[in-house]
Protein backbone atom coordinates (compact mmCIF):
# COMPACT_ATOMS: atom_id res chain seq x y z
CA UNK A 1 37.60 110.22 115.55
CA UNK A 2 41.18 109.85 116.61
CA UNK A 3 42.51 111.13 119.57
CA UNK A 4 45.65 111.72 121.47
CA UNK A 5 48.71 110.13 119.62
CA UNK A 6 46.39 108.37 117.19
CA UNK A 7 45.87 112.01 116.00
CA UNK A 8 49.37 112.84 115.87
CA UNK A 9 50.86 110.53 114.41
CA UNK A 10 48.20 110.30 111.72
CA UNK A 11 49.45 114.12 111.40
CA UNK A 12 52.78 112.51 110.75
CA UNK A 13 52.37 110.40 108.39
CA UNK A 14 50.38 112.56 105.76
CA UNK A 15 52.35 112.37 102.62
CA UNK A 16 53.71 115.63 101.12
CA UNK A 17 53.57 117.30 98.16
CA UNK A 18 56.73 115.93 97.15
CA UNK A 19 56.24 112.78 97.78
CA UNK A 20 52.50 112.31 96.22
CA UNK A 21 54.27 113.77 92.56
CA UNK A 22 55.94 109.89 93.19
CA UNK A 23 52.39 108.18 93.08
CA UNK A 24 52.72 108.21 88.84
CA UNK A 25 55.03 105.59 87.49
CA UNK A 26 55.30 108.51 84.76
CA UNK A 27 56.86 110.84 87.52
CA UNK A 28 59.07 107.97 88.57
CA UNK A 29 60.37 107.52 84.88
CA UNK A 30 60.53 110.93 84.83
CA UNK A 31 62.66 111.61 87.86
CA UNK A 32 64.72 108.34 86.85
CA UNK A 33 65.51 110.09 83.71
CA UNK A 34 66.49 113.20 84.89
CA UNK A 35 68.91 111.81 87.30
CA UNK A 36 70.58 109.49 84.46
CA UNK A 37 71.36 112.88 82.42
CA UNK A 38 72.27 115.04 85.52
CA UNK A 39 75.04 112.36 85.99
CA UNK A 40 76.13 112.80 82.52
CA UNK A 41 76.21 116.15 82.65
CA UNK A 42 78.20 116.17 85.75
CA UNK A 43 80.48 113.31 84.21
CA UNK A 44 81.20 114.07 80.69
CA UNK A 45 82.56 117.97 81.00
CA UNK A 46 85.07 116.73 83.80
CA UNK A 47 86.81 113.61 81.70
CA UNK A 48 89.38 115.50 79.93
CA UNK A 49 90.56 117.51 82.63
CA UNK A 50 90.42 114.57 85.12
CA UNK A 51 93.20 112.51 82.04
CA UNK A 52 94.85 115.56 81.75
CA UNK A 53 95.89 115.79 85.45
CA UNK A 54 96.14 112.26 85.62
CA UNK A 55 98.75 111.81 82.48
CA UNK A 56 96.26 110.04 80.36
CA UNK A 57 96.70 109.11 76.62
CA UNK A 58 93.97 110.00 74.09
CA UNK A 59 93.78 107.10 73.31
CA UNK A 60 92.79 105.90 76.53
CA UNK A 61 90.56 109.24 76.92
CA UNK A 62 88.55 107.23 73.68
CA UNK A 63 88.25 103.93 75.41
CA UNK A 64 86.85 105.33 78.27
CA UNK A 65 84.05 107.72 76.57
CA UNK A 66 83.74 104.66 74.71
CA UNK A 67 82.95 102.61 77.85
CA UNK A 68 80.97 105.16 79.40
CA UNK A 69 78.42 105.39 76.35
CA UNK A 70 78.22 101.76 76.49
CA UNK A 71 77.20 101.40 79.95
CA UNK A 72 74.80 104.47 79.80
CA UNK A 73 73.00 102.52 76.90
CA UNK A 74 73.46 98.97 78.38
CA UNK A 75 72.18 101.01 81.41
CA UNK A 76 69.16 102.40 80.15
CA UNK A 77 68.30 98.80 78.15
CA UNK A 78 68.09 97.25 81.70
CA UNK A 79 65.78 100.25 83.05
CA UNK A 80 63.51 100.01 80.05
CA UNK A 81 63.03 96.43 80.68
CA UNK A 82 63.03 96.78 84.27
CA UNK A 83 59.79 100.08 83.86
């Protein structure tokens, strides 16, 4: 039986709810995933108002989406290998 701080900080350190959902590499890919197309979704609407502001070319507005989808795919070549 514990006792004293023993018991309280054994209290403490009881994992949540939250974090026991982490305990499945499928959650993890899962949560990974979600995050990669929040960003995009956050990213991707804003562009064109971002070069519009900014002077931009459209041409330069197509390099840059062009860049972006690269690195999302190079990006999710490297987690793949990496999960």
């Amino acid at each position: 039986s514990l006792e004293g701080s023993e018991a309280a900080f054994s209290t403490f350190m009881r994992p949540t709810p939250l974090l026991r959902l982490l305990d499945s590499p499928t959650n993890v890919l899962l949560l990974a995933v979600f995050v990669d197309m929040f960003g995009v979704a956050l990213v991707l609407p804003n562009l064109p108002f971002l070069f519009a502001e900014l002077g931009g070319t459209p041409e330069s507005f197509g390099v840059l989406s062009s860049v972006y989808a690269i690195a999302q795919l190079t990006g999710g070549l490297v987690i793949g290998l990496v999960g």
